[in-house]
PDB file of N, CA and C in Angstrom:
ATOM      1  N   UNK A   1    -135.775 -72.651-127.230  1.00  0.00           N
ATOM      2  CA  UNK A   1    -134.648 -73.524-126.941  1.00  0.00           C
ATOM      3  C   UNK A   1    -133.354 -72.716-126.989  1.00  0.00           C
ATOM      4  N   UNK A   2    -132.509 -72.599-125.908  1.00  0.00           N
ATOM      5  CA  UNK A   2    -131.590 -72.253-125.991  1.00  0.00           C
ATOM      6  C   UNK A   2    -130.086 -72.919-126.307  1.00  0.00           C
ATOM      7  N   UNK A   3    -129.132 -72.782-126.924  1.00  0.00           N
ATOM      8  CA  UNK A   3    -127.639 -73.642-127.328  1.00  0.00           C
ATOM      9  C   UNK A   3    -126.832 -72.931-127.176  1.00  0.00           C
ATOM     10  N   UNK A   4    -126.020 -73.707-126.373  1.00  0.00           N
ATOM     11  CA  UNK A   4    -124.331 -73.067-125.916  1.00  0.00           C
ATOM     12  C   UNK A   4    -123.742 -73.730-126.869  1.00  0.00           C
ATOM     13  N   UNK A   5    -122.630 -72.344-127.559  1.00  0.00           N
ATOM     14  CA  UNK A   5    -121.455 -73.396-128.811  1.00  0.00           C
ATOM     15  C   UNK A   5    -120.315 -72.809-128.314  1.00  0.00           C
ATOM     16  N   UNK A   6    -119.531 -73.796-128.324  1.00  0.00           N
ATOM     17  CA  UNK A   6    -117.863 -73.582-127.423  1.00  0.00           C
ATOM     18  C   UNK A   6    -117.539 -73.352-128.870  1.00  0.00           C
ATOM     19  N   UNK A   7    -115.935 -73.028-128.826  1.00  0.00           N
ATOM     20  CA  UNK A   7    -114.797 -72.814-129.867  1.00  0.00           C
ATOM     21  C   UNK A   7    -113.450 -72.558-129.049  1.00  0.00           C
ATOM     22  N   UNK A   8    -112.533 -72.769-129.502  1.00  0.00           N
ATOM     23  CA  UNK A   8    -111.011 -72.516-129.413  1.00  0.00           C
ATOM     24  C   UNK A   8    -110.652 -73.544-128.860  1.00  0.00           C
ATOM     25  N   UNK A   9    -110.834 -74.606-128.933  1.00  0.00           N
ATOM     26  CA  UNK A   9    -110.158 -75.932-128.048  1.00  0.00           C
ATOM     27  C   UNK A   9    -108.854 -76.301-129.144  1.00  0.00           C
ATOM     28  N   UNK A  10    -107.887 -76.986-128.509  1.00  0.00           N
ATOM     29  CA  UNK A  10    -107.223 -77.730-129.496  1.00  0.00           C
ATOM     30  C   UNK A  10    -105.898 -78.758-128.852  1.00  0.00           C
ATOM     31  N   UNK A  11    -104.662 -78.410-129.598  1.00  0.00           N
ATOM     32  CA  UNK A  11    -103.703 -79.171-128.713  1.00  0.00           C
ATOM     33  C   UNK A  11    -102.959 -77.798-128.637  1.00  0.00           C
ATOM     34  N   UNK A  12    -101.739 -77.792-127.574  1.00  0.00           N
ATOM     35  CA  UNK A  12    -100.927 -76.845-127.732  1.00  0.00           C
ATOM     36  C   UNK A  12     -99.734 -77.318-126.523  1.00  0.00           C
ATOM     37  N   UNK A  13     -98.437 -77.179-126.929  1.00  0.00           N
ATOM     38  CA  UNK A  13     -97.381 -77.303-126.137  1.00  0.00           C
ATOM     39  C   UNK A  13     -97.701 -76.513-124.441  1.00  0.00           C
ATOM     40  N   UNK A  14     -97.094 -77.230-123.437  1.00  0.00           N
ATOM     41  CA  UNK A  14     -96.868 -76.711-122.172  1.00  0.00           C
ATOM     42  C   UNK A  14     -96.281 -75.230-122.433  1.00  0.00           C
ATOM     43  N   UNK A  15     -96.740 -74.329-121.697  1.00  0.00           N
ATOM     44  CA  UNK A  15     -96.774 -72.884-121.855  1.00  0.00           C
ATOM     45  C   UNK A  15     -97.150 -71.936-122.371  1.00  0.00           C
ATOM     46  N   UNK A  16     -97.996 -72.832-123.223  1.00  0.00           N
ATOM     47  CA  UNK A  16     -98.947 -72.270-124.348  1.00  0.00           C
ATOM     48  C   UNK A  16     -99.949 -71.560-124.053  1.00  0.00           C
ATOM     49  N   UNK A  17    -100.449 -70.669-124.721  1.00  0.00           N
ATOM     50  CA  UNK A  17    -101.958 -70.525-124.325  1.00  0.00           C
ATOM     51  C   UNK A  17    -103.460 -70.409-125.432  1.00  0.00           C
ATOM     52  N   UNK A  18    -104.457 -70.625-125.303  1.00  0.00           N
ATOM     53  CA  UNK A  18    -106.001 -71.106-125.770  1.00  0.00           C
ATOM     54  C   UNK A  18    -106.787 -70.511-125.028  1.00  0.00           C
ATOM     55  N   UNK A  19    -107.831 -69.780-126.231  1.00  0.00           N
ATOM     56  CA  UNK A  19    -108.975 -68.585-125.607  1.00  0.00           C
ATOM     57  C   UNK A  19    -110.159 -69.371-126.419  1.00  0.00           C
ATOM     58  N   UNK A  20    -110.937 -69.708-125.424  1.00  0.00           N
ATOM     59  CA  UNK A  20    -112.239 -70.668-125.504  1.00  0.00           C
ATOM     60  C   UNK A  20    -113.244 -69.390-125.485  1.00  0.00           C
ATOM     61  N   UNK A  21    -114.162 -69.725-126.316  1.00  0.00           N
ATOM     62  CA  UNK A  21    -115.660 -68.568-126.747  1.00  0.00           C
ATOM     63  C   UNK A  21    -116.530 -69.893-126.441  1.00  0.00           C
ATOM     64  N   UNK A  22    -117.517 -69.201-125.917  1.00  0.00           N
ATOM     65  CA  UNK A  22    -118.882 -69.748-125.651  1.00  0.00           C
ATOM     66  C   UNK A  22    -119.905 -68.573-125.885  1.00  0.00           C
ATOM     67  N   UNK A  23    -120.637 -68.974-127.013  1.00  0.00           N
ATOM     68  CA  UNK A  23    -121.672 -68.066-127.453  1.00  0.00           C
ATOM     69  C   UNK A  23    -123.012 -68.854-127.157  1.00  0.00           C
ATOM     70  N   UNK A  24    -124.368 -68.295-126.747  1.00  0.00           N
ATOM     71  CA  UNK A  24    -125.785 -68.837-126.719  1.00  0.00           C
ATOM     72  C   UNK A  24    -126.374 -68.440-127.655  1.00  0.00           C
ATOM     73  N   UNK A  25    -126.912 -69.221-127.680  1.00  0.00           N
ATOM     74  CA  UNK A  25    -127.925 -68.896-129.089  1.00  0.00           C
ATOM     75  C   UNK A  25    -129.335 -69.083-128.709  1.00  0.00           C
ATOM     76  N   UNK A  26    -130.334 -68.672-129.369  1.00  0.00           N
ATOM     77  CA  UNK A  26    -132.013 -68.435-128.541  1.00  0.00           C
ATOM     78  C   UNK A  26    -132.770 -67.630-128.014  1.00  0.00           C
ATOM     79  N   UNK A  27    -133.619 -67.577-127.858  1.00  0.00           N
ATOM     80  CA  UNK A  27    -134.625 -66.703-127.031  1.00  0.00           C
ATOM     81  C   UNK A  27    -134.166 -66.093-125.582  1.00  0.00           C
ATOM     82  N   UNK A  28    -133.054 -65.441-125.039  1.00  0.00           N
ATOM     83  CA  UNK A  28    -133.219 -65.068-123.878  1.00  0.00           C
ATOM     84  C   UNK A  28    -133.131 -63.970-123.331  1.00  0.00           C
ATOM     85  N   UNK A  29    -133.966 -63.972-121.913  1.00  0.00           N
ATOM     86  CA  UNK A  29    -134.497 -62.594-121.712  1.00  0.00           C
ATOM     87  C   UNK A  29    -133.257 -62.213-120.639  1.00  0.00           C
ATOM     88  N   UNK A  30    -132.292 -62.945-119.868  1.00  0.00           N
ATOM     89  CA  UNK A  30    -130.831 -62.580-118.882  1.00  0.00           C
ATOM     90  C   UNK A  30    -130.292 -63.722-119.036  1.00  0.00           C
ATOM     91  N   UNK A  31    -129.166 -63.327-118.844  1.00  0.00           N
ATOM     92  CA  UNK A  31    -127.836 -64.593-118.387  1.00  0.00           C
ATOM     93  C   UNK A  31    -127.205 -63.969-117.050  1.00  0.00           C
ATOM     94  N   UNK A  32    -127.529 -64.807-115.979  1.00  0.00           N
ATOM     95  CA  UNK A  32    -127.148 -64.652-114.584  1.00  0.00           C
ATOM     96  C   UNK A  32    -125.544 -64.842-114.515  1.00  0.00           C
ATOM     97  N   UNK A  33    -125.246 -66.195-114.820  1.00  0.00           N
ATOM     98  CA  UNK A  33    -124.191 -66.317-114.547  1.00  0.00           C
ATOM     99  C   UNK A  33    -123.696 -67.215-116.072  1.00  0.00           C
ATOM    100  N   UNK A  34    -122.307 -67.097-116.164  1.00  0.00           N
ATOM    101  CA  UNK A  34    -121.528 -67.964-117.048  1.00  0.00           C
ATOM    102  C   UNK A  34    -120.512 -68.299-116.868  1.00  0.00           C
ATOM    103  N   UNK A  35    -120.429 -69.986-116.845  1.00  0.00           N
ATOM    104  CA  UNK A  35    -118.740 -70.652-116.510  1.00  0.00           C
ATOM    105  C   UNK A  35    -118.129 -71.250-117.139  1.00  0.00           C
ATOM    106  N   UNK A  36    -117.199 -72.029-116.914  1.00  0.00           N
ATOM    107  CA  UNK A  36    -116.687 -72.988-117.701  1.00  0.00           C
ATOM    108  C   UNK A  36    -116.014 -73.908-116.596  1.00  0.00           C
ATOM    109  N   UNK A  37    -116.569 -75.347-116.782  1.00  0.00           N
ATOM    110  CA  UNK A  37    -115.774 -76.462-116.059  1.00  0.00           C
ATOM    111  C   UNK A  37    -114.908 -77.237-117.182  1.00  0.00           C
ATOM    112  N   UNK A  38    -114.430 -78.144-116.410  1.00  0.00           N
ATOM    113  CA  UNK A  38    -113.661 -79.407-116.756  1.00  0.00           C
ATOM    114  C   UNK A  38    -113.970 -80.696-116.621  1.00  0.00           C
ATOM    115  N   UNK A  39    -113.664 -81.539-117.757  1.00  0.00           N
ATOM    116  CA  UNK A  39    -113.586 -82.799-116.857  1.00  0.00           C
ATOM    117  C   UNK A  39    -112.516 -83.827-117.851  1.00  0.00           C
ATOM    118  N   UNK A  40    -111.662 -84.284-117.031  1.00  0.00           N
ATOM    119  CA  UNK A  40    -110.473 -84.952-117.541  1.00  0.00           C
ATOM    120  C   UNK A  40    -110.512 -86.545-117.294  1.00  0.00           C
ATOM    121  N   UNK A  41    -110.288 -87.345-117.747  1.00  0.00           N
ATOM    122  CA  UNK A  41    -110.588 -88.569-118.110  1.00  0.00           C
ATOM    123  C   UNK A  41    -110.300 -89.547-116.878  1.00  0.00           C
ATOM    124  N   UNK A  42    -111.294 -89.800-116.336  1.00  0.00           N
ATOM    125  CA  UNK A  42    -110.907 -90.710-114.896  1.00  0.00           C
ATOM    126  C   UNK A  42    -111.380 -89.550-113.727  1.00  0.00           C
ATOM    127  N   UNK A  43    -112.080 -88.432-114.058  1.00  0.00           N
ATOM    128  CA  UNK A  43    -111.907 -87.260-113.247  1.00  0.00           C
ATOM    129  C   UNK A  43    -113.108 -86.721-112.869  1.00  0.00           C
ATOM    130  N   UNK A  44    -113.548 -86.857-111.902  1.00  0.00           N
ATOM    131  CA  UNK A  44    -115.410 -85.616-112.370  1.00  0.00           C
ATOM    132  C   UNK A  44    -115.177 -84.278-112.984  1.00  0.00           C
ATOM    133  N   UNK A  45    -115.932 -83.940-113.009  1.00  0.00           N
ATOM    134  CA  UNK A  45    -116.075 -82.644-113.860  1.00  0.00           C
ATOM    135  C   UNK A  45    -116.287 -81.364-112.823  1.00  0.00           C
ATOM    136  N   UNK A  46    -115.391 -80.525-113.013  1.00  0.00           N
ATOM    137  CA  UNK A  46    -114.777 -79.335-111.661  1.00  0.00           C
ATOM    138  C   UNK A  46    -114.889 -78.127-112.493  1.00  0.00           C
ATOM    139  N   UNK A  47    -115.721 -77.159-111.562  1.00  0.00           N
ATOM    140  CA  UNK A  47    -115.595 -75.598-112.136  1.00  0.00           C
ATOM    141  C   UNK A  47    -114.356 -75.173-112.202  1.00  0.00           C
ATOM    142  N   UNK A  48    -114.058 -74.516-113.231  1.00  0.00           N
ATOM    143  CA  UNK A  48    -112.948 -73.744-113.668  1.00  0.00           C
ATOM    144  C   UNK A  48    -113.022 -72.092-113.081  1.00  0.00           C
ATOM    145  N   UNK A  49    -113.612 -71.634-113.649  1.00  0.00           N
ATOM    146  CA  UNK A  49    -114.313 -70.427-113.242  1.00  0.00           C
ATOM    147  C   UNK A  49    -115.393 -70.147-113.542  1.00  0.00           C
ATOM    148  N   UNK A  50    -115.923 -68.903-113.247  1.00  0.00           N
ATOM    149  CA  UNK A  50    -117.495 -68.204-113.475  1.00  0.00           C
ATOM    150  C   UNK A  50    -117.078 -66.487-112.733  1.00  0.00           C
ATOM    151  N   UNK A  51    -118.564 -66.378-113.973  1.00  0.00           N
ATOM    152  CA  UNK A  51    -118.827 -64.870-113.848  1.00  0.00           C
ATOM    153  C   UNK A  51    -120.050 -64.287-113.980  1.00  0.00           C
ATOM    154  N   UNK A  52    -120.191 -63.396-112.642  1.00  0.00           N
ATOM    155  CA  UNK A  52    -121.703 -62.797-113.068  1.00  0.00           C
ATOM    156  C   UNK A  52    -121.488 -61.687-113.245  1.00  0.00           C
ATOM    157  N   UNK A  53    -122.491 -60.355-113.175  1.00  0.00           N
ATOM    158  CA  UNK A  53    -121.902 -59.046-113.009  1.00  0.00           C
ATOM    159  C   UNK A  53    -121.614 -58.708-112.194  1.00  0.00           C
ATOM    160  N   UNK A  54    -121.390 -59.236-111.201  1.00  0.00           N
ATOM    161  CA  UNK A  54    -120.455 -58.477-109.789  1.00  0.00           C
ATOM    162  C   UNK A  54    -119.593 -59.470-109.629  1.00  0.00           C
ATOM    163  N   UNK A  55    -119.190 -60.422-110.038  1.00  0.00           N
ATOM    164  CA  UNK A  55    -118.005 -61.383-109.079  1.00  0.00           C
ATOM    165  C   UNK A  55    -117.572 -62.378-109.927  1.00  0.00           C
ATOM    166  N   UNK A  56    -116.288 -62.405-109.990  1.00  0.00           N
ATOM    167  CA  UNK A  56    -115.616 -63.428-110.799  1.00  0.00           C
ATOM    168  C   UNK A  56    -114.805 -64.807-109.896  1.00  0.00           C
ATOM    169  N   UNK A  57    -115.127 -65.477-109.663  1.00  0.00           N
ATOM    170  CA  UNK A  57    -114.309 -66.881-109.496  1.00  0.00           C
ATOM    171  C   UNK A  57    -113.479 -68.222-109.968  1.00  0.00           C
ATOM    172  N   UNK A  58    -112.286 -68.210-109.463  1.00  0.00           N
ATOM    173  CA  UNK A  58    -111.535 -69.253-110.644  1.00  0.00           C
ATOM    174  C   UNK A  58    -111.423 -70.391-109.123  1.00  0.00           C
ATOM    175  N   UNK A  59    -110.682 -71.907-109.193  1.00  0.00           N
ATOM    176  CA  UNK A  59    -110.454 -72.094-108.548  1.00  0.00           C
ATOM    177  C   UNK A  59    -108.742 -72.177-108.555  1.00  0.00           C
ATOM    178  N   UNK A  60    -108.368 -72.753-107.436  1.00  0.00           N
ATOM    179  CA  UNK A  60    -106.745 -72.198-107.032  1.00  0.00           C
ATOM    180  C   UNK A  60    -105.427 -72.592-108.297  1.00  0.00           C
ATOM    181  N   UNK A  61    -105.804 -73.726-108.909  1.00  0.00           N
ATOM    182  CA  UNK A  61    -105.162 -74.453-110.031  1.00  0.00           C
ATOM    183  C   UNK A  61    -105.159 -73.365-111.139  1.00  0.00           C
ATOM    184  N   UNK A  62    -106.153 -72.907-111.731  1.00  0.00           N
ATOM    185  CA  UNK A  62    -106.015 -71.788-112.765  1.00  0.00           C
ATOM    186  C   UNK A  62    -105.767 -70.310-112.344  1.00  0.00           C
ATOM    187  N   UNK A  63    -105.626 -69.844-111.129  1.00  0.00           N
ATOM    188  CA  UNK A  63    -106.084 -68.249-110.457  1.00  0.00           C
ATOM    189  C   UNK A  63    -104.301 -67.933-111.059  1.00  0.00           C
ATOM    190  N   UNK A  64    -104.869 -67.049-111.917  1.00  0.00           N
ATOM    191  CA  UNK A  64    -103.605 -66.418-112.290  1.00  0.00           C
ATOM    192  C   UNK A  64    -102.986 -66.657-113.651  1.00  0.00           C
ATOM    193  N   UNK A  65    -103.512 -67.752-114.138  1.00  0.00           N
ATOM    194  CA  UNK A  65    -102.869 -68.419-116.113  1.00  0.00           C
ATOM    195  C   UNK A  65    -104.573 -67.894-116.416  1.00  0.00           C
ATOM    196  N   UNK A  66    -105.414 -68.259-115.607  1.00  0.00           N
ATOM    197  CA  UNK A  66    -106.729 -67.854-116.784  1.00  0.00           C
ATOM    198  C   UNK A  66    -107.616 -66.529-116.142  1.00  0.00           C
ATOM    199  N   UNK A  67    -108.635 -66.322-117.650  1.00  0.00           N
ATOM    200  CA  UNK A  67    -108.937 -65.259-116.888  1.00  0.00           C
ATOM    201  C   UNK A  67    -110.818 -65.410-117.967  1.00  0.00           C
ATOM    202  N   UNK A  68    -111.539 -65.487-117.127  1.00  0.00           N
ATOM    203  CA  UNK A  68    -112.907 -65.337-117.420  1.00  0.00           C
ATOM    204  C   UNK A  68    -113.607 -64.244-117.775  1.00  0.00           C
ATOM    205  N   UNK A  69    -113.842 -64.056-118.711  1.00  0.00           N
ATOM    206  CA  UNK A  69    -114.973 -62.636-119.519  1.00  0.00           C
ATOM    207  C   UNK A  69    -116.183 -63.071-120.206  1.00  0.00           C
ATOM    208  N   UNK A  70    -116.589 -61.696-120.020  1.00  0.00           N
ATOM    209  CA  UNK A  70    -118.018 -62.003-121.220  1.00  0.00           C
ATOM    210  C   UNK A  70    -118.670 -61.258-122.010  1.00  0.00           C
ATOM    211  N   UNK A  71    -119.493 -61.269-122.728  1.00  0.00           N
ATOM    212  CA  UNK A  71    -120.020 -60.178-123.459  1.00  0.00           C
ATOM    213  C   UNK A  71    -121.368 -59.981-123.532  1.00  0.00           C
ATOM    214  N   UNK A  72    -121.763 -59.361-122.627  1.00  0.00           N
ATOM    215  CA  UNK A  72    -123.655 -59.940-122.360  1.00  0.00           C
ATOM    216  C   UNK A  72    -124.063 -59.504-123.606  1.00  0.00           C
ATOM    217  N   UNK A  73    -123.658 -58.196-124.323  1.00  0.00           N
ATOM    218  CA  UNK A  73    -124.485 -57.879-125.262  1.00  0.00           C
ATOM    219  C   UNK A  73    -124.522 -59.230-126.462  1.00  0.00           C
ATOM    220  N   UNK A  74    -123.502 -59.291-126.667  1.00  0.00           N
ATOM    221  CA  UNK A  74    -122.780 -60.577-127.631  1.00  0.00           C
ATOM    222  C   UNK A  74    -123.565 -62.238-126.921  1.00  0.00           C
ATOM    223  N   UNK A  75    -123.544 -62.160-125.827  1.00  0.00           N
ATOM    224  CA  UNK A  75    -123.830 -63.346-125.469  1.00  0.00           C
ATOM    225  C   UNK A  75    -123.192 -64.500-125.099  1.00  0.00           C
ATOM    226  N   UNK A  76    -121.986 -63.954-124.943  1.00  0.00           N
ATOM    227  CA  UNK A  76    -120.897 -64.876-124.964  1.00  0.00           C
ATOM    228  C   UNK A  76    -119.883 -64.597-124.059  1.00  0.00           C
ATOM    229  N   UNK A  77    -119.151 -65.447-123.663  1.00  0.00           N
ATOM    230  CA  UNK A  77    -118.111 -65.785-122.518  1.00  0.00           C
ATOM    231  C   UNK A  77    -116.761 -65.936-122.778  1.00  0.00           C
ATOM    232  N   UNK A  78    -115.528 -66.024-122.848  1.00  0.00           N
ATOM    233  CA  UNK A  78    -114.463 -66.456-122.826  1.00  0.00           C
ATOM    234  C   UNK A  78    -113.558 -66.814-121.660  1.00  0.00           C
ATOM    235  N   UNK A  79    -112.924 -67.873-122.266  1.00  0.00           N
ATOM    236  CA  UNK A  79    -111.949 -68.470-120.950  1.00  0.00           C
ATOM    237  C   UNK A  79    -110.591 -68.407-121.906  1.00  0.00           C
ATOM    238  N   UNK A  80    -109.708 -67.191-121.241  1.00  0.00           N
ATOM    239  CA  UNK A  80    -108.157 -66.769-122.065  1.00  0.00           C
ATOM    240  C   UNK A  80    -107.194 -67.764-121.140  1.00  0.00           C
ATOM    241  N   UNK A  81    -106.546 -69.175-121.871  1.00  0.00           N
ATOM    242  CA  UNK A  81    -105.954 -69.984-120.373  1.00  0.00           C
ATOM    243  C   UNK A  81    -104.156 -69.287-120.979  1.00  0.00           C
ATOM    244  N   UNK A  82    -103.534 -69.365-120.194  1.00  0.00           N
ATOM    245  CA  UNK A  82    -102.313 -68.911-120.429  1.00  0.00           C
ATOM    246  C   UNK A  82    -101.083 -69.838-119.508  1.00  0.00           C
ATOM    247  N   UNK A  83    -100.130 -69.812-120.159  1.00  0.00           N
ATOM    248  CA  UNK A  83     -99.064 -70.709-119.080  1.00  0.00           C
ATOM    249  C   UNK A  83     -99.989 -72.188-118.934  1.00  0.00           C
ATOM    250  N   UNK A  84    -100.160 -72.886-120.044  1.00  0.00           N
ATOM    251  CA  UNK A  84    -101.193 -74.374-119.929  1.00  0.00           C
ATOM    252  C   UNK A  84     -99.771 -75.331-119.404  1.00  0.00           C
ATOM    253  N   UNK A  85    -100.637 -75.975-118.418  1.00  0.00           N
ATOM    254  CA  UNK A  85     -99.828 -77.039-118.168  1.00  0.00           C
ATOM    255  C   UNK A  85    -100.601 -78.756-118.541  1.00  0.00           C
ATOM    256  N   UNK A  86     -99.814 -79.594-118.659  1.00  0.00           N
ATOM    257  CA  UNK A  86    -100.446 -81.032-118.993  1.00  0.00           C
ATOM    258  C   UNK A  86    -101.633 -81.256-118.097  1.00  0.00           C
ATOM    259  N   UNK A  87    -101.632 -80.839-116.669  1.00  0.00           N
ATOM    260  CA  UNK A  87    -102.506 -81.414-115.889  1.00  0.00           C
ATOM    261  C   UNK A  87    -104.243 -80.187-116.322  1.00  0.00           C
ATOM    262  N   UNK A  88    -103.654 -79.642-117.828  1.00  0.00           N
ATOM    263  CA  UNK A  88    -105.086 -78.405-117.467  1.00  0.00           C
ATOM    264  C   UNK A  88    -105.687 -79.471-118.653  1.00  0.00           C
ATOM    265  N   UNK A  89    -104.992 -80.126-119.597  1.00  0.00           N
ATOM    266  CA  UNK A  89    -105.819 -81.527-120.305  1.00  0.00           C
ATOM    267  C   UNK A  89    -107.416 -82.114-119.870  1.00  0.00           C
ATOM    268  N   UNK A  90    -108.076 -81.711-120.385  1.00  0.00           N
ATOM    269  CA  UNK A  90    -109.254 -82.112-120.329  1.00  0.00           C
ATOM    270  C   UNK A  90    -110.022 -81.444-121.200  1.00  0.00           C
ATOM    271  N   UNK A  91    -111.771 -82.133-121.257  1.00  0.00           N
ATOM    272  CA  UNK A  91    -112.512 -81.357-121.824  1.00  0.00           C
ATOM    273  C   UNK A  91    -113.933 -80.815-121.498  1.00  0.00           C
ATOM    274  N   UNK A  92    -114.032 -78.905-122.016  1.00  0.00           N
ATOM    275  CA  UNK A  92    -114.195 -77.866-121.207  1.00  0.00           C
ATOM    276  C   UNK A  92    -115.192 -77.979-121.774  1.00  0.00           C
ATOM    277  N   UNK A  93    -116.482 -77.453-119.976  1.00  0.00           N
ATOM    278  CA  UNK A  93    -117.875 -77.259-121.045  1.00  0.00           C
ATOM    279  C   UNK A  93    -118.036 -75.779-120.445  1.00  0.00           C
ATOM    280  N   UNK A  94    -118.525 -75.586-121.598  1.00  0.00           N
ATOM    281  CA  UNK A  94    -119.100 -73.830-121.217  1.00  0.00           C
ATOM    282  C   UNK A  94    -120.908 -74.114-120.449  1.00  0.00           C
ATOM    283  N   UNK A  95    -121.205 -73.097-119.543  1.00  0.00           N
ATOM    284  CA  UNK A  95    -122.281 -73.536-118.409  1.00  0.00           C
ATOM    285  C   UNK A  95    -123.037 -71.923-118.328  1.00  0.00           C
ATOM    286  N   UNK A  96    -124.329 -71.927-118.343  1.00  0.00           N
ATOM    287  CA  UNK A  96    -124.711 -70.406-118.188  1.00  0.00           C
ATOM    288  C   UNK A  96    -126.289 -70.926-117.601  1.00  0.00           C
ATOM    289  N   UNK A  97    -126.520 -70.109-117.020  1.00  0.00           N
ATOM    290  CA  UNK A  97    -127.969 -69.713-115.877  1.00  0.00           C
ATOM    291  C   UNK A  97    -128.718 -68.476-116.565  1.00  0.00           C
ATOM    292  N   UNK A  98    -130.115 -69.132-117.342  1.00  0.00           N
ATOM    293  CA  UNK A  98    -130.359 -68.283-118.252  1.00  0.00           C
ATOM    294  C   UNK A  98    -131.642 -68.119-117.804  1.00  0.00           C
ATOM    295  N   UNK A  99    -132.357 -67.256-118.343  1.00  0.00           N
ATOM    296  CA  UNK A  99    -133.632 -66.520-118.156  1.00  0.00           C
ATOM    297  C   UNK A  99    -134.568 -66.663-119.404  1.00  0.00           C
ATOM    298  N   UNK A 100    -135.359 -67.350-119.519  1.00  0.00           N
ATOM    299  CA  UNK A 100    -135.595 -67.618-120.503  1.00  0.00           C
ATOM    300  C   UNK A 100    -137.641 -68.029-121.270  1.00  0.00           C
ATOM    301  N   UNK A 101    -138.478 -67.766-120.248  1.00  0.00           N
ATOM    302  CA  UNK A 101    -138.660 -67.164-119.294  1.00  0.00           C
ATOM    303  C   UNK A 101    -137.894 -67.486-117.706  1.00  0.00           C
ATOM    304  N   UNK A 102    -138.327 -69.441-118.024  1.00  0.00           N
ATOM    305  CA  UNK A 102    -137.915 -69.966-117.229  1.00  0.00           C
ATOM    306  C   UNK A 102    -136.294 -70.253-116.645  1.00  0.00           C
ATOM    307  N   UNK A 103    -136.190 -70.268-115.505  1.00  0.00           N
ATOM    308  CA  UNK A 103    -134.381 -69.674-115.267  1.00  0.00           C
ATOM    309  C   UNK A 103    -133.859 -71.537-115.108  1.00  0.00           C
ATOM    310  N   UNK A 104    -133.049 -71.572-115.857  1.00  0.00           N
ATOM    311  CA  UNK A 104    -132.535 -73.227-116.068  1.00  0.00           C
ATOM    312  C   UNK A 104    -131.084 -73.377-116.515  1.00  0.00           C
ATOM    313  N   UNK A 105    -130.063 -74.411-116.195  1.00  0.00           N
ATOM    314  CA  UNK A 105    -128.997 -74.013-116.711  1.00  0.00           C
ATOM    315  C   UNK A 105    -128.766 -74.769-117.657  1.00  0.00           C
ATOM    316  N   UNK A 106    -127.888 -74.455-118.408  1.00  0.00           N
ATOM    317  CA  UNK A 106    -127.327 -75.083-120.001  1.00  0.00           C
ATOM    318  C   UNK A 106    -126.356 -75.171-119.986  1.00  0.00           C
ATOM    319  N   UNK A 107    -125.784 -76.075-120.657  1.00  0.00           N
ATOM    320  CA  UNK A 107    -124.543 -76.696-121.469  1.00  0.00           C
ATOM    321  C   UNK A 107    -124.101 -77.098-122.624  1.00  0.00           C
ATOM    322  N   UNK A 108    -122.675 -76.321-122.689  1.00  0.00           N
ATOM    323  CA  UNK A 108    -122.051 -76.849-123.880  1.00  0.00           C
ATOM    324  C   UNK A 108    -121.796 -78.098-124.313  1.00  0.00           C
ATOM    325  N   UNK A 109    -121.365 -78.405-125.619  1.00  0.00           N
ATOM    326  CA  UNK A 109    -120.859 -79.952-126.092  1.00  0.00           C
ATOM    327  C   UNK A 109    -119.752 -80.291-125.411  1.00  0.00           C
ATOM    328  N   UNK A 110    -118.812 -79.101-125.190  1.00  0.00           N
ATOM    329  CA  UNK A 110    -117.659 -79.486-125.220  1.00  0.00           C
ATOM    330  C   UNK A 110    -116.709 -79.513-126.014  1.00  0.00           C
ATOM    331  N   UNK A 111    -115.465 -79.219-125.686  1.00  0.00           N
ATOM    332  CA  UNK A 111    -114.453 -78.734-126.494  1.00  0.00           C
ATOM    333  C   UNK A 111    -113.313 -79.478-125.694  1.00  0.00           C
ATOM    334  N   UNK A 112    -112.339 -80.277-126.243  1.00  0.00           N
ATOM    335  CA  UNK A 112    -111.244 -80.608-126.082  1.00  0.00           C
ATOM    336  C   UNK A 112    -109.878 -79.858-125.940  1.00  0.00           C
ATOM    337  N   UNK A 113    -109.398 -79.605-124.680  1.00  0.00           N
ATOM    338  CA  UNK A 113    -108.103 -78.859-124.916  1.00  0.00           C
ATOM    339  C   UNK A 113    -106.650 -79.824-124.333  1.00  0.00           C
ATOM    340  N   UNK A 114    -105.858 -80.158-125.193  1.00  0.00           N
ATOM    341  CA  UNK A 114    -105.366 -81.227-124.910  1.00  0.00           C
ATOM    342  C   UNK A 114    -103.299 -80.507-124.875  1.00  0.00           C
ATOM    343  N   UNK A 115    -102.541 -80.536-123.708  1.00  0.00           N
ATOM    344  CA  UNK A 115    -100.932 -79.810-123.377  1.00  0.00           C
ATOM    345  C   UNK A 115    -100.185 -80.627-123.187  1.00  0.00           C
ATOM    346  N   UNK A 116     -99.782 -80.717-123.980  1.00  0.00           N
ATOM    347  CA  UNK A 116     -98.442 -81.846-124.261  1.00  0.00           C
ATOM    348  C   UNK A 116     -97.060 -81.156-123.515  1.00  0.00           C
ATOM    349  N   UNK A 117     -96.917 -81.875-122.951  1.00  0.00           N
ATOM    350  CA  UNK A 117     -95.419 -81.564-122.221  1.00  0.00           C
ATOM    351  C   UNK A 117     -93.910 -81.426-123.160  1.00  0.00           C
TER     352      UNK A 117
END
């Protein structure tokens, strides 16, 4: 069984910035890819970014305040958001494509990051 555990969520003033960790925990043999979406209240839930070992993607709302990493050895991911604005309010799940034998994806609980104007 594998478990994604988020950390760094919280509140923080407009301009602020919050560095979210997503670590796995379990048996696995690769991690293909690792992301982090959103989903804000009244809102579906929208990729933020992702990263594999060749290619990083954010979409146009964050390209430039955040920035996606990871640590294969560690197992873990980070999302560094910077310059937060009210509309980045929501809450973030960390997402990874694992190998395990079987290749399946997982999810975090979730973490609340909440920018008060």
């Amino acid at each position: 069984q594998v478990q994604l555990v988020e950390s760094g969520g919280g509140l923080v003033q407009a301009g602020g910035s919050l560095r979210l960790s997503c670590e796995a925990f379990g048996i696995i043999f690769a991690i293909n890819e690792m992301a982090w979406y959103r989903q804000a209240p009244g809102k579906q839930r929208e990729l933020v970014a992702s990263i594999t070992s060749d290619s990083i993607h954010y979409i146009d709302s964050v390209q430039g305040r955040f920035t996606i990493s990871s640590d294969n050895a560690k197992k873990t991911s980070f999302l560094q958001m910077n310059s937060l604005k009210p509309e980045d309010t929501a809450v973030y799940y960390c997402n990874a494509d694992i190998l395990n034998p079987v290749r399946r994806i997982y999810w975090g609980q979730g973490t609340q990051v909440t920018v008060s104007s």
